[in-house]
PDB file of N, CA and C in Angstrom:
ATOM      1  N   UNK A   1       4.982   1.463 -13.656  1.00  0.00           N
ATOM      2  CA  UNK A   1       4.000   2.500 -13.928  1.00  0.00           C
ATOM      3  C   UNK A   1       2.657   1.831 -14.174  1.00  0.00           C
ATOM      4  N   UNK A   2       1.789   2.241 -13.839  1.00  0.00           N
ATOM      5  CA  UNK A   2       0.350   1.971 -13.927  1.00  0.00           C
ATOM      6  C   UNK A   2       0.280   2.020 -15.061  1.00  0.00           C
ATOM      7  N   UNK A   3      -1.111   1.054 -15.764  1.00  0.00           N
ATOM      8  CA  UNK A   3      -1.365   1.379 -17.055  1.00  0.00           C
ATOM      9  C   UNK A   3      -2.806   2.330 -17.163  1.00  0.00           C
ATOM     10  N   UNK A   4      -3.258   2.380 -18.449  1.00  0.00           N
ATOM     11  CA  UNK A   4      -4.168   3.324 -18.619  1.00  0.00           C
ATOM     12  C   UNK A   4      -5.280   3.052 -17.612  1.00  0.00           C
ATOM     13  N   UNK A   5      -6.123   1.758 -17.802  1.00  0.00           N
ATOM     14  CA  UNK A   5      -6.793   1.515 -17.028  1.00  0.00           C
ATOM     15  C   UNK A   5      -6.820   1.310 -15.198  1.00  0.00           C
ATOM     16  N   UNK A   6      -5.449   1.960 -14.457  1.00  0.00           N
ATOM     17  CA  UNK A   6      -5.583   2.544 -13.184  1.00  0.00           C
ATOM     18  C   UNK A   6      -5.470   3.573 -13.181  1.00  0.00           C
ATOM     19  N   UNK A   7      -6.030   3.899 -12.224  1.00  0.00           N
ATOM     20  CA  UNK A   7      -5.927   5.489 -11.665  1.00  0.00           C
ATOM     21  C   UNK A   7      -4.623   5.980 -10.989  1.00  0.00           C
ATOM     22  N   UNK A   8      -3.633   7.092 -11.158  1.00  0.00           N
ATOM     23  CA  UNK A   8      -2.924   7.376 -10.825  1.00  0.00           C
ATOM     24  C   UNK A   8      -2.597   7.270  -9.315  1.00  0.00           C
ATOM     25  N   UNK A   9      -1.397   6.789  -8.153  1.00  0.00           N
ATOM     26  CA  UNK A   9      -1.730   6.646  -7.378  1.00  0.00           C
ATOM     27  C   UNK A   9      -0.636   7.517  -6.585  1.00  0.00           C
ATOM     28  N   UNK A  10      -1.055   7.900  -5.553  1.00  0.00           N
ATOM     29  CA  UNK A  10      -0.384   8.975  -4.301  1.00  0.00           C
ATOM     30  C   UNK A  10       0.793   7.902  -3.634  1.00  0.00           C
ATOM     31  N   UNK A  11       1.856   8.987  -2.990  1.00  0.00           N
ATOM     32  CA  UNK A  11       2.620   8.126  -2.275  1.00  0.00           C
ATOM     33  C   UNK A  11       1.523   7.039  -1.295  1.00  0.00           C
ATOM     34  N   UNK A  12       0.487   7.495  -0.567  1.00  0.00           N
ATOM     35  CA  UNK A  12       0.030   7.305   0.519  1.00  0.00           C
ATOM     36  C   UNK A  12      -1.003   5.847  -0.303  1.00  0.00           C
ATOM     37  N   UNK A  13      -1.512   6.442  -0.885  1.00  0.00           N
ATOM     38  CA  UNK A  13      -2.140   5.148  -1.998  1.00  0.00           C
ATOM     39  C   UNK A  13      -1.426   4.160  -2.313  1.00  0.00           C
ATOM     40  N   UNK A  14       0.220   4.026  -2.577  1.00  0.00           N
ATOM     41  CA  UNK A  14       1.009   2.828  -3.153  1.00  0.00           C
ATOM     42  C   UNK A  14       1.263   2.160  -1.557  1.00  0.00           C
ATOM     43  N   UNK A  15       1.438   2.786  -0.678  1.00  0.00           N
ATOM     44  CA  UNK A  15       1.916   2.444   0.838  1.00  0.00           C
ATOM     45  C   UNK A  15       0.605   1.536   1.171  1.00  0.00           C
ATOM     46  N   UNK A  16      -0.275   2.488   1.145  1.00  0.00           N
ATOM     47  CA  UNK A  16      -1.681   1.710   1.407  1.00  0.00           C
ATOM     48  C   UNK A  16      -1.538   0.010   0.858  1.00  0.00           C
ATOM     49  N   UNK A  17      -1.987   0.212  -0.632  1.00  0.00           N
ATOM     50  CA  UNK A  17      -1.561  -1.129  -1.596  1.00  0.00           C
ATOM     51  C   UNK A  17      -0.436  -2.229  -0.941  1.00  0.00           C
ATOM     52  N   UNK A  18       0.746  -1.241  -0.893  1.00  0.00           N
ATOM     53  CA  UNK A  18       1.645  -2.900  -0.325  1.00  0.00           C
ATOM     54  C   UNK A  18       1.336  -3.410   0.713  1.00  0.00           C
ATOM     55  N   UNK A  19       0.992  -2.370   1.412  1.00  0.00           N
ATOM     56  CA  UNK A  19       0.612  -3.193   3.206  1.00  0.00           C
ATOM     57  C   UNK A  19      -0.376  -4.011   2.669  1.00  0.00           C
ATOM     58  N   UNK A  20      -1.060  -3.899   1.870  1.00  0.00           N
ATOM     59  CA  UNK A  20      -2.451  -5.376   1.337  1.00  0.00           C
ATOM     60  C   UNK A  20      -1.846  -6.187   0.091  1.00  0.00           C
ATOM     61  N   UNK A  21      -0.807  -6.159  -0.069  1.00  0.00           N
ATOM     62  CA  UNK A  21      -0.359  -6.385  -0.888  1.00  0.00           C
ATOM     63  C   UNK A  21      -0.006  -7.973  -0.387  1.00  0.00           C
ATOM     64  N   UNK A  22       0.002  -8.302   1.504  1.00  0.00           N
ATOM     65  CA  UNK A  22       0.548  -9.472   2.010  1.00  0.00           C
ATOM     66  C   UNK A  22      -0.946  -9.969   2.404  1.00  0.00           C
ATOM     67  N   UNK A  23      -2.262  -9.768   1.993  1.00  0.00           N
ATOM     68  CA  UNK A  23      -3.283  -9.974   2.089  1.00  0.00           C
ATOM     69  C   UNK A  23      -3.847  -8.933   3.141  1.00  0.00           C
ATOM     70  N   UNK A  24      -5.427  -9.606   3.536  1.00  0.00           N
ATOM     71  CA  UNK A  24      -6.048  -8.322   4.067  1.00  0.00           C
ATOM     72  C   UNK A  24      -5.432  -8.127   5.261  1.00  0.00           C
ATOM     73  N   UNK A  25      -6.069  -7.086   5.635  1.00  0.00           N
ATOM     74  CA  UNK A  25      -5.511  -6.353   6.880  1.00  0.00           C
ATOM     75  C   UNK A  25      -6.741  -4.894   7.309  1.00  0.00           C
ATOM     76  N   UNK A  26      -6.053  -4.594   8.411  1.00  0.00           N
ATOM     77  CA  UNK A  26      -7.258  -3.281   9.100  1.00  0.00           C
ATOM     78  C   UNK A  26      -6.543  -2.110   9.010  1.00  0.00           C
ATOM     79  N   UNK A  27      -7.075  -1.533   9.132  1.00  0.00           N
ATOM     80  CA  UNK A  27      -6.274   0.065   9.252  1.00  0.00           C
ATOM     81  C   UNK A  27      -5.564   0.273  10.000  1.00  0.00           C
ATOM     82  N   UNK A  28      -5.280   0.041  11.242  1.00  0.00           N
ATOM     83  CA  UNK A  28      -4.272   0.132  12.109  1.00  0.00           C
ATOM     84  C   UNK A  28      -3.131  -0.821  12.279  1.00  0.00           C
ATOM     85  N   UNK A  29      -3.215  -1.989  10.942  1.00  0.00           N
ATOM     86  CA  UNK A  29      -2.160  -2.891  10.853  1.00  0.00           C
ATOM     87  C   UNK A  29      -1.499  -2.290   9.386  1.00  0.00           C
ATOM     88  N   UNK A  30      -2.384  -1.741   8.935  1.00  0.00           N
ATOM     89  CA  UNK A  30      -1.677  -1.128   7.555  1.00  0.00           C
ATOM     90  C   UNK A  30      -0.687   0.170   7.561  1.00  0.00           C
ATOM     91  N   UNK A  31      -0.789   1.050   9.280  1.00  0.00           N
ATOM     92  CA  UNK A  31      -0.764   2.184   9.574  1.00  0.00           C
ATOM     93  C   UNK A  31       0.821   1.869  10.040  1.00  0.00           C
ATOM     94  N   UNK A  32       0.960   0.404  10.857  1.00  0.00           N
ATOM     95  CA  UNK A  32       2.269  -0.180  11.661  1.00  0.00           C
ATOM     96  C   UNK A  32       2.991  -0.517  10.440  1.00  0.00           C
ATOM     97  N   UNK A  33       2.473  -1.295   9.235  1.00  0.00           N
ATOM     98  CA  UNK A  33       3.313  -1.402   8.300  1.00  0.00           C
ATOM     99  C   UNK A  33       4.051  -0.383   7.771  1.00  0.00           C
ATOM    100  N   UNK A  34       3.472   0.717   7.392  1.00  0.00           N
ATOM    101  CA  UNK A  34       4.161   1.930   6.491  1.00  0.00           C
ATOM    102  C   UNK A  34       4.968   2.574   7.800  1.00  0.00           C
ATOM    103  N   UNK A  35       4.787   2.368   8.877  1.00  0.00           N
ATOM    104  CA  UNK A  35       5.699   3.081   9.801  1.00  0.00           C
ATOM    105  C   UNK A  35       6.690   2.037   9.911  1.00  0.00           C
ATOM    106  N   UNK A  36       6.745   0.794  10.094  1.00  0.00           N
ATOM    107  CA  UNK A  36       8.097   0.222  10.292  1.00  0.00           C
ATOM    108  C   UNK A  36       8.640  -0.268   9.043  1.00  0.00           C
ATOM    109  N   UNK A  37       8.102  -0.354   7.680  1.00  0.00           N
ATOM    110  CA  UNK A  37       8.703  -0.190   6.460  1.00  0.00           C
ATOM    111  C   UNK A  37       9.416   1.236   5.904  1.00  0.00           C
ATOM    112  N   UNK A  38       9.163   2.226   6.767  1.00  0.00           N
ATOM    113  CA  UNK A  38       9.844   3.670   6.581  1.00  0.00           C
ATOM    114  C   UNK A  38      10.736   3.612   7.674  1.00  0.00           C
ATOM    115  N   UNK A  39      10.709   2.690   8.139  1.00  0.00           N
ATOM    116  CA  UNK A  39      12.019   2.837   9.609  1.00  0.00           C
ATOM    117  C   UNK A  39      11.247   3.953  10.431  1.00  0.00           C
ATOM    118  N   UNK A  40      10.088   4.310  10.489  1.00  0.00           N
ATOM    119  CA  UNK A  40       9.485   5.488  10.678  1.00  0.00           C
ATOM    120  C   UNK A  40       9.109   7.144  10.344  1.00  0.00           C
ATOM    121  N   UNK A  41       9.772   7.015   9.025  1.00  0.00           N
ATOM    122  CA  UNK A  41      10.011   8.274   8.520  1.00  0.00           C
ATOM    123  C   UNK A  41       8.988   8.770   7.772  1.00  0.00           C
ATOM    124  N   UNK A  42       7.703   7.216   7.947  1.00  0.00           N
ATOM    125  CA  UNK A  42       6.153   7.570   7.254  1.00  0.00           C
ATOM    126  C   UNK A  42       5.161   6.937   8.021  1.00  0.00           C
ATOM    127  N   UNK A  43       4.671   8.406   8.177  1.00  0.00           N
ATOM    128  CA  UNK A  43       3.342   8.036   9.350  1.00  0.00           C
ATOM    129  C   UNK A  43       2.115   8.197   8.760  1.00  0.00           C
ATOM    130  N   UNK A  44       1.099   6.985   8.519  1.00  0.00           N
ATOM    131  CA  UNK A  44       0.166   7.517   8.052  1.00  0.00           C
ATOM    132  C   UNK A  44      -1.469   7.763   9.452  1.00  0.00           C
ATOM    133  N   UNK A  45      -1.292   8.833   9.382  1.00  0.00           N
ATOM    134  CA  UNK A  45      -2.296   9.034  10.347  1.00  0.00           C
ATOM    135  C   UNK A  45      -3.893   8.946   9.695  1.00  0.00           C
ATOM    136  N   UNK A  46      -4.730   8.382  11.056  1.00  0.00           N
ATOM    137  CA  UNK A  46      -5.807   8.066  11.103  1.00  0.00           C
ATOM    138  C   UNK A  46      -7.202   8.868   9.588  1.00  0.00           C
ATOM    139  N   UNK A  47      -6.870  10.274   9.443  1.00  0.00           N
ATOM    140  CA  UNK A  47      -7.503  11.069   8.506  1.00  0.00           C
ATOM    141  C   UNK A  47      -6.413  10.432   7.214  1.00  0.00           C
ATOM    142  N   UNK A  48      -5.217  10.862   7.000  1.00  0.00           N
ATOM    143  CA  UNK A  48      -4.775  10.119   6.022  1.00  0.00           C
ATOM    144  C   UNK A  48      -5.218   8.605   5.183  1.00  0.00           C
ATOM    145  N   UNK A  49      -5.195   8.169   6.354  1.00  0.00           N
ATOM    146  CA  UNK A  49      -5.114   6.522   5.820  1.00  0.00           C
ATOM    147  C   UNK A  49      -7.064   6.153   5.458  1.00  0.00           C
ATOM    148  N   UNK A  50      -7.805   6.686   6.668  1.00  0.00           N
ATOM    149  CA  UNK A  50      -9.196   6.480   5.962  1.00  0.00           C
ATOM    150  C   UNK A  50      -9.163   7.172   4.765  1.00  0.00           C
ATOM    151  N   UNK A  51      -9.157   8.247   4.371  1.00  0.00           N
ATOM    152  CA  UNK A  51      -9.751   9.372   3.126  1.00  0.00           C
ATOM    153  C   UNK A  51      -8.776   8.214   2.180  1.00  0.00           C
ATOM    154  N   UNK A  52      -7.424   7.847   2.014  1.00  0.00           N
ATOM    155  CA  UNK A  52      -6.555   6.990   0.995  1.00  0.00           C
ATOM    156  C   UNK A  52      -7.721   5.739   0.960  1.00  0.00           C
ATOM    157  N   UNK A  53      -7.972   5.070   1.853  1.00  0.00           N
ATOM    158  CA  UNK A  53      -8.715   3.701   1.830  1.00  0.00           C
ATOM    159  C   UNK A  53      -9.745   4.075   1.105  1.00  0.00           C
ATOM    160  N   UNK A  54     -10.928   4.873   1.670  1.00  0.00           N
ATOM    161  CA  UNK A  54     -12.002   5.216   0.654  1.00  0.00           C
ATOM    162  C   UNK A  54     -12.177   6.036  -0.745  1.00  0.00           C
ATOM    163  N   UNK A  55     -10.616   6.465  -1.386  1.00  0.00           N
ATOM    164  CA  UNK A  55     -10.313   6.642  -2.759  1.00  0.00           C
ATOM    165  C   UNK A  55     -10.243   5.336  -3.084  1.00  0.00           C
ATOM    166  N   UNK A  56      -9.152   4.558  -2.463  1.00  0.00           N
ATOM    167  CA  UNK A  56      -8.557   3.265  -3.285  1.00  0.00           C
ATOM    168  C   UNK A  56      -9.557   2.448  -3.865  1.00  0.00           C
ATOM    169  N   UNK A  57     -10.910   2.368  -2.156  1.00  0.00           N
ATOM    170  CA  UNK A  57     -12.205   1.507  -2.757  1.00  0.00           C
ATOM    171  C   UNK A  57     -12.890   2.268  -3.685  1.00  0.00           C
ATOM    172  N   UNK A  58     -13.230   3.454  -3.718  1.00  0.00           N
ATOM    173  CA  UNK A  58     -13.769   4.274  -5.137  1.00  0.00           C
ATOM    174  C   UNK A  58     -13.178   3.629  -6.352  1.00  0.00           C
ATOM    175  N   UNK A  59     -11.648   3.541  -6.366  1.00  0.00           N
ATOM    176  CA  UNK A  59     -11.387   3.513  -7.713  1.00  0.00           C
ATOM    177  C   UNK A  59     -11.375   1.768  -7.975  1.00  0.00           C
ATOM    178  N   UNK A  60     -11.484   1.075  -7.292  1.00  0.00           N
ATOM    179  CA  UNK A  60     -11.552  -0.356  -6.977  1.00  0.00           C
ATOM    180  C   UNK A  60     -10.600  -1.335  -7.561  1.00  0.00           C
ATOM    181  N   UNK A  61      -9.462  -0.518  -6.602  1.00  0.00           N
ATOM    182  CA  UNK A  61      -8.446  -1.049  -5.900  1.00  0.00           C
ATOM    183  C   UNK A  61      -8.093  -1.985  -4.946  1.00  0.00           C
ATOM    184  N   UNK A  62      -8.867  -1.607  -4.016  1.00  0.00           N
ATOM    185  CA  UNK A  62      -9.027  -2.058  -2.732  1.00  0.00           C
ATOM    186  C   UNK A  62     -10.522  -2.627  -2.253  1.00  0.00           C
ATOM    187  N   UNK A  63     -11.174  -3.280  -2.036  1.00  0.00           N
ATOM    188  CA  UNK A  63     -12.478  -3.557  -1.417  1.00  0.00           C
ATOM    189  C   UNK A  63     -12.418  -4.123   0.213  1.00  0.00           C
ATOM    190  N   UNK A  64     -13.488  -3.860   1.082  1.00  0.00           N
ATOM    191  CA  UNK A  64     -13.610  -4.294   2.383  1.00  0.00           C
ATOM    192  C   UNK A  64     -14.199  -5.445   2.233  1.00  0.00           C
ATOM    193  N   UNK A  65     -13.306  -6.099   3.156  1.00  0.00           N
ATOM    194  CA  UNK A  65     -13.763  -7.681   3.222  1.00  0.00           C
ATOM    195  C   UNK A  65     -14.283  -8.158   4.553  1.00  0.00           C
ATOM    196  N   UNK A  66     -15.173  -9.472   4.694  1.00  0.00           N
ATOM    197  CA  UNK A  66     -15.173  -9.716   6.172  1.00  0.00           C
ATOM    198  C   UNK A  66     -14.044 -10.987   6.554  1.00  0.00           C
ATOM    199  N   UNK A  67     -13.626 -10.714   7.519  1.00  0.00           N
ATOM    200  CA  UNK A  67     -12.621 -11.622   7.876  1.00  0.00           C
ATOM    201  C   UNK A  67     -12.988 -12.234   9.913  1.00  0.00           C
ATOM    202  N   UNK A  68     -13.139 -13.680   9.420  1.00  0.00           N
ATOM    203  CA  UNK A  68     -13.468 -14.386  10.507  1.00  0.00           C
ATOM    204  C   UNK A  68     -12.411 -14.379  11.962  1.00  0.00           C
ATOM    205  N   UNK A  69     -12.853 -14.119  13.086  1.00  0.00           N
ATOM    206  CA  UNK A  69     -11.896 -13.630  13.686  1.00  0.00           C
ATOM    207  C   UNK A  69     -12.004 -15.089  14.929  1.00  0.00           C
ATOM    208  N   UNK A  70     -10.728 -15.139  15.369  1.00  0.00           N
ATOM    209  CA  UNK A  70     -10.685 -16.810  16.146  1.00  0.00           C
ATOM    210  C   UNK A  70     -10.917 -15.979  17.525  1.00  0.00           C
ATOM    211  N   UNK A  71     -10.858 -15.051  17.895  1.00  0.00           N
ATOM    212  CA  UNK A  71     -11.337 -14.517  19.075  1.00  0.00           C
ATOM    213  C   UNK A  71     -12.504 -13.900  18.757  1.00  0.00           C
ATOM    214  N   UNK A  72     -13.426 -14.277  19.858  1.00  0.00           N
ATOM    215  CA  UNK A  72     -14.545 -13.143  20.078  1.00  0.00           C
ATOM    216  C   UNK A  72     -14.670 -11.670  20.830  1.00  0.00           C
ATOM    217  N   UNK A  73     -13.356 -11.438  20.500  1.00  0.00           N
ATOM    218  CA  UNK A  73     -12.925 -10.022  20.942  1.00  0.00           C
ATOM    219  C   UNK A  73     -14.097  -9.039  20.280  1.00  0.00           C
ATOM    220  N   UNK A  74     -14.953  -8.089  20.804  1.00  0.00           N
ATOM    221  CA  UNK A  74     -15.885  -6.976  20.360  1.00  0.00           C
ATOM    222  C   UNK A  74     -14.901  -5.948  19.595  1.00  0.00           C
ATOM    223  N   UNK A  75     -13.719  -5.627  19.975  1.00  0.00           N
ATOM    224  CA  UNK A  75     -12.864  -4.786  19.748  1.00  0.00           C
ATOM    225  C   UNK A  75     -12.726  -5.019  18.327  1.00  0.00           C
ATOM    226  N   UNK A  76     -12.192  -6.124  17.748  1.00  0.00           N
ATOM    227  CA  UNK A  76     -12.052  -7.020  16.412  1.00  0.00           C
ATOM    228  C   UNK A  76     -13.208  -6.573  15.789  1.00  0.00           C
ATOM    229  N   UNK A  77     -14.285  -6.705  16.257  1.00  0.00           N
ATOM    230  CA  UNK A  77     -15.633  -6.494  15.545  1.00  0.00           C
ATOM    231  C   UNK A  77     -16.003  -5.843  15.053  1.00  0.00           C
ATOM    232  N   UNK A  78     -15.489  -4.336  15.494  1.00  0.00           N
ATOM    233  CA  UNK A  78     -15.929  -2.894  15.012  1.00  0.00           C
ATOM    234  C   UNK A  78     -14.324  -2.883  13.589  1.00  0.00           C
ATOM    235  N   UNK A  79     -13.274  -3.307  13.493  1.00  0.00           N
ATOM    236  CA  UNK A  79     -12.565  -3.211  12.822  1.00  0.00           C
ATOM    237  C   UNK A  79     -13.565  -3.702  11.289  1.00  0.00           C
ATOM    238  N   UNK A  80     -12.698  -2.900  10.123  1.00  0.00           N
ATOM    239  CA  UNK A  80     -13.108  -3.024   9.095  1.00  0.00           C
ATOM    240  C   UNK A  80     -11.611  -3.708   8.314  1.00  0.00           C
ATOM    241  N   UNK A  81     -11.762  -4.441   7.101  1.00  0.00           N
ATOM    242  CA  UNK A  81     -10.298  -5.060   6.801  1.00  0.00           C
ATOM    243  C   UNK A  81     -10.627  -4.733   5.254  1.00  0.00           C
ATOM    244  N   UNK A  82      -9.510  -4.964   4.926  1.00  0.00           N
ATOM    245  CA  UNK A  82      -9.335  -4.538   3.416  1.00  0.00           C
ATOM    246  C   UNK A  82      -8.276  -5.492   2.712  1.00  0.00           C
ATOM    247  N   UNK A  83      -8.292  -5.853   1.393  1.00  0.00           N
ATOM    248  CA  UNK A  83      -7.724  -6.536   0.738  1.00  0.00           C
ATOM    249  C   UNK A  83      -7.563  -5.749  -1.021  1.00  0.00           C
ATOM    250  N   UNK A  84      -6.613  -6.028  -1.247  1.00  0.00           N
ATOM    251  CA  UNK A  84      -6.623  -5.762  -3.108  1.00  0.00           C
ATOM    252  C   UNK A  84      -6.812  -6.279  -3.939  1.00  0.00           C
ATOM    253  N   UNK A  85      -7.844  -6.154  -5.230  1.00  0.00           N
ATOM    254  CA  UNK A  85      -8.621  -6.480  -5.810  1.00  0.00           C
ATOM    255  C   UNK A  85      -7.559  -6.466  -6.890  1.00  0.00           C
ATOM    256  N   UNK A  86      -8.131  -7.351  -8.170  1.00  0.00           N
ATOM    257  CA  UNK A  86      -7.124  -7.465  -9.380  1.00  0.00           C
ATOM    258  C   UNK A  86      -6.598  -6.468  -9.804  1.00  0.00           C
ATOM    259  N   UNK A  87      -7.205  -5.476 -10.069  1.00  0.00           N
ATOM    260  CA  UNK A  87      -6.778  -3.633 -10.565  1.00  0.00           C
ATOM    261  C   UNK A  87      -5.709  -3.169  -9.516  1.00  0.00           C
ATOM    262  N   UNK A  88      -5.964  -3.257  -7.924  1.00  0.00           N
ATOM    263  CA  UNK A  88      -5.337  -2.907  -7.297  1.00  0.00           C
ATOM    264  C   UNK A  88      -3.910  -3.754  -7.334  1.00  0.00           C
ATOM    265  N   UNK A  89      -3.937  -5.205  -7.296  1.00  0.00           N
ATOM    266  CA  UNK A  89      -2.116  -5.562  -7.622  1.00  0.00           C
ATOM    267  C   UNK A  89      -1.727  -4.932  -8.936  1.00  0.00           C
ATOM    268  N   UNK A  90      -2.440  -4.940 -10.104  1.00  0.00           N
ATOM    269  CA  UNK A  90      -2.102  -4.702 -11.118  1.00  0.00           C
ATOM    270  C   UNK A  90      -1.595  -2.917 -11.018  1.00  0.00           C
ATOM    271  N   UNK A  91      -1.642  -1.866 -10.534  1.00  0.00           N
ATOM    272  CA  UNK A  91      -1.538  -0.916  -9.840  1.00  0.00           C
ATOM    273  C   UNK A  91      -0.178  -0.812  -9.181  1.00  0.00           C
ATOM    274  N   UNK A  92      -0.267  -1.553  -8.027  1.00  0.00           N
ATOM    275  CA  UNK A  92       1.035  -1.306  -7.228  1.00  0.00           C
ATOM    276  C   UNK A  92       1.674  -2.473  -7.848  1.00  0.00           C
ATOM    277  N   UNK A  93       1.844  -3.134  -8.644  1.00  0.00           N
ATOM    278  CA  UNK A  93       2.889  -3.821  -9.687  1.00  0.00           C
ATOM    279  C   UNK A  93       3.230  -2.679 -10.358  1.00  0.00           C
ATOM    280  N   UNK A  94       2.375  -2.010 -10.907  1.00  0.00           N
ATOM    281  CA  UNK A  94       2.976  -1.395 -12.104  1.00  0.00           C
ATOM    282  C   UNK A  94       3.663   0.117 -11.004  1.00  0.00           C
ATOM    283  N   UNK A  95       3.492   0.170 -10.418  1.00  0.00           N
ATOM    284  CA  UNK A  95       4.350   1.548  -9.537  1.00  0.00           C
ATOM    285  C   UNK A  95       5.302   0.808  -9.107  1.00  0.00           C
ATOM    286  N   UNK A  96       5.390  -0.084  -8.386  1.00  0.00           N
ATOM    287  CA  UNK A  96       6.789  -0.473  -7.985  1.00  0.00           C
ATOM    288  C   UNK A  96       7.805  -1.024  -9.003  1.00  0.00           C
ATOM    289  N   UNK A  97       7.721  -1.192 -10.551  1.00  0.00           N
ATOM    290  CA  UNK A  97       8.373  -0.830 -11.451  1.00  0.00           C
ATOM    291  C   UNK A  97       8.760   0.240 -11.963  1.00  0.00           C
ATOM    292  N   UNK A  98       8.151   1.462 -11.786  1.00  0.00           N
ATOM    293  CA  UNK A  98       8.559   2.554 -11.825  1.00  0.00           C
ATOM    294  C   UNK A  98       9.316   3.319 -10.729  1.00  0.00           C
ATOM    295  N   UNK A  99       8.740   2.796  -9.961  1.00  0.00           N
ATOM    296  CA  UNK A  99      10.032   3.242  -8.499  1.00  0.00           C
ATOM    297  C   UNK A  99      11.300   2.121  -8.730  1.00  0.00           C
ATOM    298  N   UNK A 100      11.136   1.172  -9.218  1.00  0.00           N
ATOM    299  CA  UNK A 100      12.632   0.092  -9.083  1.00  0.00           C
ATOM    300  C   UNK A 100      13.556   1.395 -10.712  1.00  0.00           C
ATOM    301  N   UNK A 101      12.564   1.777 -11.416  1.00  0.00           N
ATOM    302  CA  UNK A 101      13.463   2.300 -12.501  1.00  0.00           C
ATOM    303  C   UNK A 101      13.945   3.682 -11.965  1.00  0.00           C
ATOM    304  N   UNK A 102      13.134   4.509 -11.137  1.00  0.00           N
ATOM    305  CA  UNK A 102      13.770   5.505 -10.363  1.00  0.00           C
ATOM    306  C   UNK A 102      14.864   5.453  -9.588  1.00  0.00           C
ATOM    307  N   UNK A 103      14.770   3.942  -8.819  1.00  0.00           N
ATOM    308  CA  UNK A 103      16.327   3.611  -7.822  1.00  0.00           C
ATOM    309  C   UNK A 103      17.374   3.757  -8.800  1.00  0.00           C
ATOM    310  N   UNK A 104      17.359   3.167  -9.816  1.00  0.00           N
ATOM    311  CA  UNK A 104      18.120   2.616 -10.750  1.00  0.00           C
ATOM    312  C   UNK A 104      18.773   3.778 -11.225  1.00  0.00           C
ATOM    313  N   UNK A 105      17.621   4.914 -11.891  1.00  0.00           N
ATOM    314  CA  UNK A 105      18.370   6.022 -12.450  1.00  0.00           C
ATOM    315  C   UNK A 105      19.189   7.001 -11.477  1.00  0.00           C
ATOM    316  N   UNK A 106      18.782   6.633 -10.290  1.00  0.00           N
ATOM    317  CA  UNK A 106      19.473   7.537  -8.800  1.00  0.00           C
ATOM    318  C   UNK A 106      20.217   6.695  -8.457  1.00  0.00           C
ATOM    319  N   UNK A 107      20.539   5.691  -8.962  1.00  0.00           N
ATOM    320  CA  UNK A 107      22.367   4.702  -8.516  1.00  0.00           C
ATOM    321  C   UNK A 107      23.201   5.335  -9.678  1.00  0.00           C
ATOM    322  N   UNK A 108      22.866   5.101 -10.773  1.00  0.00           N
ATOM    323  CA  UNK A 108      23.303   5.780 -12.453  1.00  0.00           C
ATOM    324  C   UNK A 108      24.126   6.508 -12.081  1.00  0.00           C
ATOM    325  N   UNK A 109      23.114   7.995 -11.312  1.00  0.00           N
ATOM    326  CA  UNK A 109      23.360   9.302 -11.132  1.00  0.00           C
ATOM    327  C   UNK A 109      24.459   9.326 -10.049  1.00  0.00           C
ATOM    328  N   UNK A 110      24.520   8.907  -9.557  1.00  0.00           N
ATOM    329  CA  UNK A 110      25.662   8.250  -8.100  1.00  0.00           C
ATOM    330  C   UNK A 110      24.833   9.066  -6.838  1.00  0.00           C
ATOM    331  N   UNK A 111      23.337   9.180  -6.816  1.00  0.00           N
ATOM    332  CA  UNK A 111      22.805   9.759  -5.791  1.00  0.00           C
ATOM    333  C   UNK A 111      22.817   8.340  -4.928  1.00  0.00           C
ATOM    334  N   UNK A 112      22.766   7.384  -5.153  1.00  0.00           N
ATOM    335  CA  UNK A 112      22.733   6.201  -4.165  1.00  0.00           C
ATOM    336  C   UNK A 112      23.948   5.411  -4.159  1.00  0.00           C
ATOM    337  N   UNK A 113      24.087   4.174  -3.364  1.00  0.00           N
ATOM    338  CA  UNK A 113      25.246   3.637  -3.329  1.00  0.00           C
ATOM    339  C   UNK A 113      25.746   2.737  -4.640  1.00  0.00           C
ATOM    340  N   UNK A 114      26.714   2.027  -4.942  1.00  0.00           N
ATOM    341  CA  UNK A 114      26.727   1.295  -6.067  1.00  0.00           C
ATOM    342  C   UNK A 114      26.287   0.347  -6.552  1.00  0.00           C
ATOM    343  N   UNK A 115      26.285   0.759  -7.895  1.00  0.00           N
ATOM    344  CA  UNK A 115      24.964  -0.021  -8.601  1.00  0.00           C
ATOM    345  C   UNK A 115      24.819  -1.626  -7.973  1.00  0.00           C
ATOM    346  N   UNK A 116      24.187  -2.535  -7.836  1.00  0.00           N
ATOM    347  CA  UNK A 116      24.203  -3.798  -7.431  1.00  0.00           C
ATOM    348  C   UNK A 116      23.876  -4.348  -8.823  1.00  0.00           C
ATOM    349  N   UNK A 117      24.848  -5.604  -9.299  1.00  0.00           N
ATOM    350  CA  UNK A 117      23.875  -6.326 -10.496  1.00  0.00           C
ATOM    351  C   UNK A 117      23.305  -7.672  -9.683  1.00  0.00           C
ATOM    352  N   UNK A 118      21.887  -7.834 -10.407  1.00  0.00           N
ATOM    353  CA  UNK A 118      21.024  -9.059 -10.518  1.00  0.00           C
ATOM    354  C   UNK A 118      21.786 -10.270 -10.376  1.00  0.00           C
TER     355      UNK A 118
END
């Protein structure tokens, strides 16, 4: 769980976070992550994922970075990249402890398979 000092965060906001969570990245590499980390069952589309990116940098989570590109591809150029800022790990640390305690209470419950110990 987040502490006081983050801002509460959306499914689409924590998805956002982990995909930068393996350093920066662009929007359309953050978009492939949450789709093949959902096996596909989460799509974040183009309006989704900008309006999430420009909360996350509001609440400064997330900031745009420049990142040196080994091709002089123009295409690369117009891309914008993003990385997470101290608040922002501190954020999706503290949610993905609260989702590991949600698995936990939904193995308990026998909604999932059996419990695994550490």
């Amino acid at each position: 769980m987040a502490d006081r000092n983050t801002p509460p965060l959306t499914p689409a906001g924590f998805q956002v976070l982990l995909a930068l969570a393996g350093g920066a990245a662009h929007g359309y590499a953050v978009m492939r992550f949450v789709e093949e980390i959902s096996s596909g069952t989460v799509r974040l589309g183009p309006g989704t994922l900008y309006r999430t990116l420009q909360r996350l940098v509001a609440d400064g989570l997330v900031k745009e970075v420049e990142v040196a590109s080994e091709t002089p591809d123009p295409h690369d150029a117009r891309r914008r990249y993003y990385e997470l800022t101290n608040l922002g790990r501190t954020a999706a640390a503290g949610e993905a402890e609260l989702l590991s305690r949600l698995v936990a209470a939904a193995t308990d419950a026998g909604l999932l398979g059996k419990r695994r110990t550490a």
